[in-house]
N, C-alpha and C. Protein backbone atom coordinates (compact mmCIF):
# COMPACT_ATOMS: atom_id res chain seq x y z
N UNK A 1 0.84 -1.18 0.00
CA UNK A 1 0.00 0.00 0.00
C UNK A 1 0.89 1.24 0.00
N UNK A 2 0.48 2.34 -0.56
CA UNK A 2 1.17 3.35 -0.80
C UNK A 2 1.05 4.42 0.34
N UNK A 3 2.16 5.40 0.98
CA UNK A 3 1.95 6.03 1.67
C UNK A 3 0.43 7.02 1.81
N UNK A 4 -0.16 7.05 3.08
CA UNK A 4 -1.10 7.89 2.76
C UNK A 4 -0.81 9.38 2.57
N UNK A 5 -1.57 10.13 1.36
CA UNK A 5 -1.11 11.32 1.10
C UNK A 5 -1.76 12.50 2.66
N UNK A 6 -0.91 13.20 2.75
CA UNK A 6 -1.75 14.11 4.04
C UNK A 6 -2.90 14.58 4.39
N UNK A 7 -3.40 14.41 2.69
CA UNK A 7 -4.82 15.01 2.40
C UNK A 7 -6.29 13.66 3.77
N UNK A 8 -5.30 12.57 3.14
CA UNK A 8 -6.20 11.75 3.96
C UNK A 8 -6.05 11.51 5.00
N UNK A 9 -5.23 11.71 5.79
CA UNK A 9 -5.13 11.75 7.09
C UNK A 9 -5.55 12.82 7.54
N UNK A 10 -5.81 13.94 7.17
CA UNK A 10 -6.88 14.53 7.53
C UNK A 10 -8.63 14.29 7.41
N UNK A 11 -8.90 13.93 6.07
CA UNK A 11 -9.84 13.07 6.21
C UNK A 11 -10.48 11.92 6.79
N UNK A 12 -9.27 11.28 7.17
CA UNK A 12 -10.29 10.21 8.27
C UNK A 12 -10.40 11.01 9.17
N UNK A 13 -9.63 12.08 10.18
CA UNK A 13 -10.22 12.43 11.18
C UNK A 13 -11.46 13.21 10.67
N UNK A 14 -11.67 13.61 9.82
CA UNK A 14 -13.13 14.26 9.58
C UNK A 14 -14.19 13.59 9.53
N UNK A 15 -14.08 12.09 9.24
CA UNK A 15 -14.67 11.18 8.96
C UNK A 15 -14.80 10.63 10.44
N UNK A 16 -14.16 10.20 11.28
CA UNK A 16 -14.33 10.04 12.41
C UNK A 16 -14.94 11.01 13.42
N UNK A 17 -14.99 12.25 12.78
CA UNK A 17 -16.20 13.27 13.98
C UNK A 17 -17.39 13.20 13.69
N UNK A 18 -17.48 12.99 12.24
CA UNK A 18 -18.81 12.51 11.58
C UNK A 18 -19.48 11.80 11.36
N UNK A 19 -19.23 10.47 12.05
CA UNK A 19 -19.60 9.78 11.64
C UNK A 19 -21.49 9.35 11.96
N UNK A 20 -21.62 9.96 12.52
CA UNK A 20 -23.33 10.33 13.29
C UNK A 20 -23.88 10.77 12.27
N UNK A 21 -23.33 11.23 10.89
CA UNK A 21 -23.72 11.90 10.05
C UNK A 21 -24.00 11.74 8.61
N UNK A 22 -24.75 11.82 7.68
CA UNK A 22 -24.78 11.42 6.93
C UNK A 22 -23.40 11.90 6.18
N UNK A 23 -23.04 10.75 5.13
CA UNK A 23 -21.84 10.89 4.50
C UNK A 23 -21.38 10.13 2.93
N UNK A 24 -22.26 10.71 2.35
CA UNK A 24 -22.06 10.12 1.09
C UNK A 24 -20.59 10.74 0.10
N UNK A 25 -19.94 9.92 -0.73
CA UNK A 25 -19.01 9.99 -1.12
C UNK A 25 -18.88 11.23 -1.83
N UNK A 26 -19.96 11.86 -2.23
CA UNK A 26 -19.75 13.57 -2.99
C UNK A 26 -19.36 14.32 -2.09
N UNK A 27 -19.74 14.46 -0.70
CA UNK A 27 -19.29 15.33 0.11
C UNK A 27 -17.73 14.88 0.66
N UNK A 28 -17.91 13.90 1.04
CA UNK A 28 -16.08 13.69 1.33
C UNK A 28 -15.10 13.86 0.54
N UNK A 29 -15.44 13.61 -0.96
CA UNK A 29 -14.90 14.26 -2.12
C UNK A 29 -14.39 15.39 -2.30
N UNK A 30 -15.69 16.41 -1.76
CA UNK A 30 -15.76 17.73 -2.07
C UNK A 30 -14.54 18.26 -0.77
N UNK A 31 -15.09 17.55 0.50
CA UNK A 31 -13.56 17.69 1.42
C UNK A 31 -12.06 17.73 1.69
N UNK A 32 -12.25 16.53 0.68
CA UNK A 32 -10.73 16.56 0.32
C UNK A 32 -9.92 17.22 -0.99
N UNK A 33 -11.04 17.77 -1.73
CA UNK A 33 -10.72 18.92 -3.02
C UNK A 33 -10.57 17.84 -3.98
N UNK A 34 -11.24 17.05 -4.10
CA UNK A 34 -11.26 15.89 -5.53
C UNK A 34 -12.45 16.07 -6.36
N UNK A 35 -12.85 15.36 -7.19
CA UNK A 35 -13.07 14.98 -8.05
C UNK A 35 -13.70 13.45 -7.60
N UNK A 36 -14.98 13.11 -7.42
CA UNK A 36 -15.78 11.60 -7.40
C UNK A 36 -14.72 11.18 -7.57
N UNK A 37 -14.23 10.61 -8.85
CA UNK A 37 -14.26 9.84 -9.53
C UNK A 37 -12.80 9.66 -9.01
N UNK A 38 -12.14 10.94 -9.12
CA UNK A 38 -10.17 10.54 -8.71
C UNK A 38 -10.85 10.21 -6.75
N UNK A 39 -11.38 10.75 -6.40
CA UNK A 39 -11.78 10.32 -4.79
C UNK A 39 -11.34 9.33 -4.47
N UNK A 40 -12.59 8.57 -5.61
CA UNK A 40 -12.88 7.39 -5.10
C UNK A 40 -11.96 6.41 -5.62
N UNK A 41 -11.02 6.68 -6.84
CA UNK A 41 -9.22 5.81 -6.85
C UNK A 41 -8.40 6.07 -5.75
N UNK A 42 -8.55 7.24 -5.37
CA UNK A 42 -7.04 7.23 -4.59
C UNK A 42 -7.76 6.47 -3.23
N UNK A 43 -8.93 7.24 -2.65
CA UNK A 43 -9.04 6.48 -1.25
C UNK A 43 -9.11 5.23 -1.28
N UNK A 44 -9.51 4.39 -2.47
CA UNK A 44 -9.52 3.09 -2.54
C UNK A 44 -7.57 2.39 -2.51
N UNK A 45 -6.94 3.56 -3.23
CA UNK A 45 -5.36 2.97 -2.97
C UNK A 45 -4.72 3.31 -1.60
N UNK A 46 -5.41 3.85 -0.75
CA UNK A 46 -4.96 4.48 0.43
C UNK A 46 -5.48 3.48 1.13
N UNK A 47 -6.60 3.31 1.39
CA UNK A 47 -7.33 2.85 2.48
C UNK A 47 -7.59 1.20 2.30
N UNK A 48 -7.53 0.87 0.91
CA UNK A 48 -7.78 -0.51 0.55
C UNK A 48 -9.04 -0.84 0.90
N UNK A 49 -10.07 0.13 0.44
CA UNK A 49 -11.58 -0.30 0.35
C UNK A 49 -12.16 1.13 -0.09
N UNK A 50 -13.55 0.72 -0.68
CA UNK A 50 -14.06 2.12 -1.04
C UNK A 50 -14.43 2.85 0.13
N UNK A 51 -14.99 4.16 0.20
CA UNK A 51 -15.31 5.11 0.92
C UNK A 51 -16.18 4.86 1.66
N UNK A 52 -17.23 4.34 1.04
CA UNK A 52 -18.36 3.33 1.35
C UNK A 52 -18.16 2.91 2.46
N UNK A 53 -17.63 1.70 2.10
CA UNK A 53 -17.02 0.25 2.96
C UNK A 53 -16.34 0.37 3.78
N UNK A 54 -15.63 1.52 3.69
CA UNK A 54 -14.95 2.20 5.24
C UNK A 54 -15.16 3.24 6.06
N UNK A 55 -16.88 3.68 5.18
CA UNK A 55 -17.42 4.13 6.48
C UNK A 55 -18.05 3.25 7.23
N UNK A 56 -18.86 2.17 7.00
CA UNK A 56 -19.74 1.37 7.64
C UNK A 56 -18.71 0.96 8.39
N UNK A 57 -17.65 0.11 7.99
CA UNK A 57 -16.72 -0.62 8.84
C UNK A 57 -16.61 0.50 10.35
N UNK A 58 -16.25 1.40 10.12
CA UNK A 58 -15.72 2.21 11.41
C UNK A 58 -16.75 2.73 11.82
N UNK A 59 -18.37 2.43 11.30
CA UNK A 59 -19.77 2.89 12.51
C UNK A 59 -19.77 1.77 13.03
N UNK A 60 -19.30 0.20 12.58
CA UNK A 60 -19.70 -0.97 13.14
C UNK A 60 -18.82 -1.05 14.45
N UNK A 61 -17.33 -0.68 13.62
CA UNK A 61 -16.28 -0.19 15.27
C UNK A 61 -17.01 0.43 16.28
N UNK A 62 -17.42 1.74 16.00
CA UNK A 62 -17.70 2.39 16.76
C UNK A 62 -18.79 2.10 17.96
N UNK A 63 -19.69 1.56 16.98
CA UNK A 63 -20.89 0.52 18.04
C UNK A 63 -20.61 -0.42 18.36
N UNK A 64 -19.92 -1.03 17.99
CA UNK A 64 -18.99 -2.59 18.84
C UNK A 64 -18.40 -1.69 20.50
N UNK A 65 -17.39 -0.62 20.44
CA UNK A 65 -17.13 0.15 21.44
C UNK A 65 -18.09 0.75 22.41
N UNK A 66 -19.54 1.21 21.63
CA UNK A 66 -20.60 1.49 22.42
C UNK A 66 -20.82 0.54 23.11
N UNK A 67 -21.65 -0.48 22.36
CA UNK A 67 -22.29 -1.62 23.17
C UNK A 67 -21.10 -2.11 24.33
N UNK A 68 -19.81 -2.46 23.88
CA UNK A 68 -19.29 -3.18 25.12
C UNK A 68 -18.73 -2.06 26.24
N UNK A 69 -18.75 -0.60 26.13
CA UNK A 69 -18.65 0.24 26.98
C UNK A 69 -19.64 0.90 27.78
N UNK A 70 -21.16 0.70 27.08
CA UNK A 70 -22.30 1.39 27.75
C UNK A 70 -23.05 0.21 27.11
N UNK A 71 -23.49 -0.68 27.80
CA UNK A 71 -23.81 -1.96 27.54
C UNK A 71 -25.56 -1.02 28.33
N UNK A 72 -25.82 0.11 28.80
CA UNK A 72 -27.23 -0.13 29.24
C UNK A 72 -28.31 0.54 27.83
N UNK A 73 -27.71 1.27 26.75
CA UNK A 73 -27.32 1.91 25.62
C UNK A 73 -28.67 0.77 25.40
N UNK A 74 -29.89 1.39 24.86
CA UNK A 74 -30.61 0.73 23.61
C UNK A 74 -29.86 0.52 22.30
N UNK A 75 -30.15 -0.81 21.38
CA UNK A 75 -29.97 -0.44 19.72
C UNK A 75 -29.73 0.43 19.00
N UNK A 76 -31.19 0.74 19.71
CA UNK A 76 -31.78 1.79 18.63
C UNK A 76 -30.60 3.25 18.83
N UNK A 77 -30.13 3.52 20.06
CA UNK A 77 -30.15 4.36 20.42
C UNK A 77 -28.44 4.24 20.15
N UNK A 78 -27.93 3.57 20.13
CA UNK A 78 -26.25 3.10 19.59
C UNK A 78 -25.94 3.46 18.36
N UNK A 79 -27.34 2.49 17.70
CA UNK A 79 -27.87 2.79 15.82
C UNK A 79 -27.54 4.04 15.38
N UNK A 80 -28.30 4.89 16.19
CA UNK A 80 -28.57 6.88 15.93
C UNK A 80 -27.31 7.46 16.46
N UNK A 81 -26.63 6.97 16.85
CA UNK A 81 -25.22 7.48 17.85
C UNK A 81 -24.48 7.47 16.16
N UNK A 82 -24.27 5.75 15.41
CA UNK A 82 -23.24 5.54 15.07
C UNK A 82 -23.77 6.10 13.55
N UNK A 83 -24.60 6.98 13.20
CA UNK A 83 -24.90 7.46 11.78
C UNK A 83 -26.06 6.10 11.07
N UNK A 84 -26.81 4.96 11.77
CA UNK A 84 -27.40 4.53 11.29
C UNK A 84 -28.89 5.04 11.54
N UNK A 85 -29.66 5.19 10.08
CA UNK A 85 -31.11 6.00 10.53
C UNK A 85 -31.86 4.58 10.63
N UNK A 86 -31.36 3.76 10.61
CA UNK A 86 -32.59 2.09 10.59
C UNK A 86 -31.99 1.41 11.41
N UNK A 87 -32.80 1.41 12.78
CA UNK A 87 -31.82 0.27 13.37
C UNK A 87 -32.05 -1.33 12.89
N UNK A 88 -32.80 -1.61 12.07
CA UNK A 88 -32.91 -2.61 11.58
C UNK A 88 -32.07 -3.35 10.60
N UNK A 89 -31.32 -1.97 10.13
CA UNK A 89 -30.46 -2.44 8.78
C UNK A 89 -29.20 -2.39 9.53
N UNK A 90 -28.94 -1.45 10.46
CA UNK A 90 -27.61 -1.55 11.65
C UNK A 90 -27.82 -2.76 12.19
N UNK A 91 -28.73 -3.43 12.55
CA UNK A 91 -28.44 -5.09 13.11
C UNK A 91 -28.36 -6.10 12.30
N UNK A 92 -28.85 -6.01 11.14
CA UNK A 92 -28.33 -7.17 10.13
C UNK A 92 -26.78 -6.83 9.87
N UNK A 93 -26.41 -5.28 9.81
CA UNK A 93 -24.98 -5.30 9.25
C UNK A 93 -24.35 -6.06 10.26
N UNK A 94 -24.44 -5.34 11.75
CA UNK A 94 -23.25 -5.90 12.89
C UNK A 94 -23.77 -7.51 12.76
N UNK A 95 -24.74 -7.84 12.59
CA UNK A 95 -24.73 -9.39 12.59
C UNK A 95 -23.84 -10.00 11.33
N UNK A 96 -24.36 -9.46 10.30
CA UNK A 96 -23.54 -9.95 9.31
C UNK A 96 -21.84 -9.69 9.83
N UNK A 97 -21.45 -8.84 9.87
CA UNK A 97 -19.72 -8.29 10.37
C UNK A 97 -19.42 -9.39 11.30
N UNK A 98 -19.85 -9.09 12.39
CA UNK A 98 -19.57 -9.79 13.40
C UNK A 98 -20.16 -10.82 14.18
N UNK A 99 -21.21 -11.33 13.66
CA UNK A 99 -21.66 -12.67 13.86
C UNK A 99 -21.90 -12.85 15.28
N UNK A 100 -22.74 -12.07 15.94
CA UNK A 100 -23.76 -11.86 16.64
C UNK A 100 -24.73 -10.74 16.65
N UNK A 101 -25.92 -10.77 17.10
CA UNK A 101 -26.54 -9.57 17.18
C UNK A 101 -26.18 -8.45 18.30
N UNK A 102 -26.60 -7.16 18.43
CA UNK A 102 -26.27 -6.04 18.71
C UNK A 102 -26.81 -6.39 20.12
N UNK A 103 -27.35 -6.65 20.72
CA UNK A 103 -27.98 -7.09 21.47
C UNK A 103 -27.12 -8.19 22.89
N UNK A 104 -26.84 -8.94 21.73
CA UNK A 104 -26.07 -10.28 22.26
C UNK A 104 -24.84 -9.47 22.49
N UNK A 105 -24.29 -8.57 21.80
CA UNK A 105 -22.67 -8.07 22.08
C UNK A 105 -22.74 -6.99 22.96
N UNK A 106 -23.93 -6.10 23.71
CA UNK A 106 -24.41 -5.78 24.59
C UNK A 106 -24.13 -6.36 26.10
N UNK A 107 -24.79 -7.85 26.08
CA UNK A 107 -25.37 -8.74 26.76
C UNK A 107 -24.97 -9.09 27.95
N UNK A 108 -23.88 -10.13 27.13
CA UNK A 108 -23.23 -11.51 27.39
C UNK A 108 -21.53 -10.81 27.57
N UNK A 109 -20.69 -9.94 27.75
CA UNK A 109 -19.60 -9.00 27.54
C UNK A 109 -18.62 -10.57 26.30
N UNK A 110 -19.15 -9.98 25.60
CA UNK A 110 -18.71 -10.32 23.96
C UNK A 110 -17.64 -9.93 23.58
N UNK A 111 -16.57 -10.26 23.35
CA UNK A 111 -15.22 -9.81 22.89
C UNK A 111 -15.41 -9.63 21.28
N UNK A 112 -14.46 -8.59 21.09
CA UNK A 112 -14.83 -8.28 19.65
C UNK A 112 -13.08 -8.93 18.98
N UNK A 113 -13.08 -9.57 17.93
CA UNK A 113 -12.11 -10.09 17.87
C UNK A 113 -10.54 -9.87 16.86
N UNK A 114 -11.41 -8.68 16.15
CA UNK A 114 -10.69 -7.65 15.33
C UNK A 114 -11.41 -8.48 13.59
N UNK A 115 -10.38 -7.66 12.79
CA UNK A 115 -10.56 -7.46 11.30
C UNK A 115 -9.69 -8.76 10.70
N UNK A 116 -11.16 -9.27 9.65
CA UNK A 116 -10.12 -10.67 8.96
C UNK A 116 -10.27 -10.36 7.71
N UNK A 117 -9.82 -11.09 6.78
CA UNK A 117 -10.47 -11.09 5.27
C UNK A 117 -11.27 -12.41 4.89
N UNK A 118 -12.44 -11.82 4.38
CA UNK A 118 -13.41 -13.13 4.64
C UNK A 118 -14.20 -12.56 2.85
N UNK A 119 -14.69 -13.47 2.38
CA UNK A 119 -15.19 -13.66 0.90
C UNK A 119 -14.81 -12.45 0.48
N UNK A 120 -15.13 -12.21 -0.95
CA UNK A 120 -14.65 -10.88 -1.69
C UNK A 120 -14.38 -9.56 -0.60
N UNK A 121 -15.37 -9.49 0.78
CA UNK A 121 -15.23 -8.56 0.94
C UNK A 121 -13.31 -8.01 1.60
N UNK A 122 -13.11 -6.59 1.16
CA UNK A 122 -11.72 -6.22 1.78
C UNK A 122 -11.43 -6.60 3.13
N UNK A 123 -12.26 -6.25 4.15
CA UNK A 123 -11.81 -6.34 5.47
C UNK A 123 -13.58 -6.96 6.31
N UNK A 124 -13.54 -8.09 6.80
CA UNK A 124 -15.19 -7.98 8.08
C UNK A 124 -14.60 -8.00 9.38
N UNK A 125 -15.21 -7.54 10.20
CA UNK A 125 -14.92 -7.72 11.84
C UNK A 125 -15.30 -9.62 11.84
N UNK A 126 -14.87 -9.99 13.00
CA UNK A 126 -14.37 -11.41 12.96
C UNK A 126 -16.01 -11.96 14.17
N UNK A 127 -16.64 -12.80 14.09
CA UNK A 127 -17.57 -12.94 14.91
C UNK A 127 -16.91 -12.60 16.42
N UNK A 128 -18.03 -12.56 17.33
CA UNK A 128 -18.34 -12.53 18.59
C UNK A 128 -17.91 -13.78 19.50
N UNK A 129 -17.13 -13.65 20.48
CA UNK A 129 -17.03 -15.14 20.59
C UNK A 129 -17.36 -14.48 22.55
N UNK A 130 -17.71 -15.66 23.03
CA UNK A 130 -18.31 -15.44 24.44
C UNK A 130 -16.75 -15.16 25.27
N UNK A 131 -16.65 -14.34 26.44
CA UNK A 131 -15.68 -14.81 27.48
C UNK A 131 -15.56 -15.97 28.16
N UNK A 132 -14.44 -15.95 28.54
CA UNK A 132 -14.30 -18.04 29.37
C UNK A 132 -13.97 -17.49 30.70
């Protein structure tokens, strides 16, 4: 992977205050003084995933950190924290990612087990596995 240019290291931290927020790839674009289209090459050679895919990844972080830090935290209310407007579609993702529900990683104090590479996708969080 190629050094990140400075431009983006400023951008993830922008991306990380925002993340409560809606954030579609024209505006982060427009942040970092690009062009869609060059945006979305370089952050993909920087970051090794689209813009997309690495915002969800780091709301799923972020609510993985909720739930196991303020475990009394509703869903719903984690959901709206981490930029998701459906908590319904925020619990299929963290289920899909991490292979339990939002709920269960709440619960049961669920260890989160970090980032693997699993089918086409670039990077998933690794399931939930219980404490011993």
């Amino acid at each position: 992977m190629q050094r990140p240019m400075p431009v983006f290291g400023r951008l993830f931290s922008w991306i990380e205050l925002r993340l409560a927020e809606e954030l579609p790839v024209a505006r982060m674009a427009a942040e970092a003084g690009m062009s869609v289209r060059t945006f979305y090459r370089r952050f993909r050679e920087v970051a090794g995933r689209s813009p997309t895919v690495y915002v969800l990844e780091r709301r799923l972080q972020r609510a993985a950190d909720l739930l196991r830090h303020e475990p009394e935290l509703g869903v719903a209310e984690v959901a709206a924290r981490c930029g998701f407007a459906d908590p319904n579609y925020f619990s299929r993702q963290f289920r899909a990612r991490m292979g339990c529900a939002p709920r269960d990683a709440a619960n049961g104090g669920l260890l989160f087990s970090g980032w693997v590479k699993r089918n086409r996708h670039p990077a998933r969080l690794k399931g939930c596995r219980r404490e011993k």
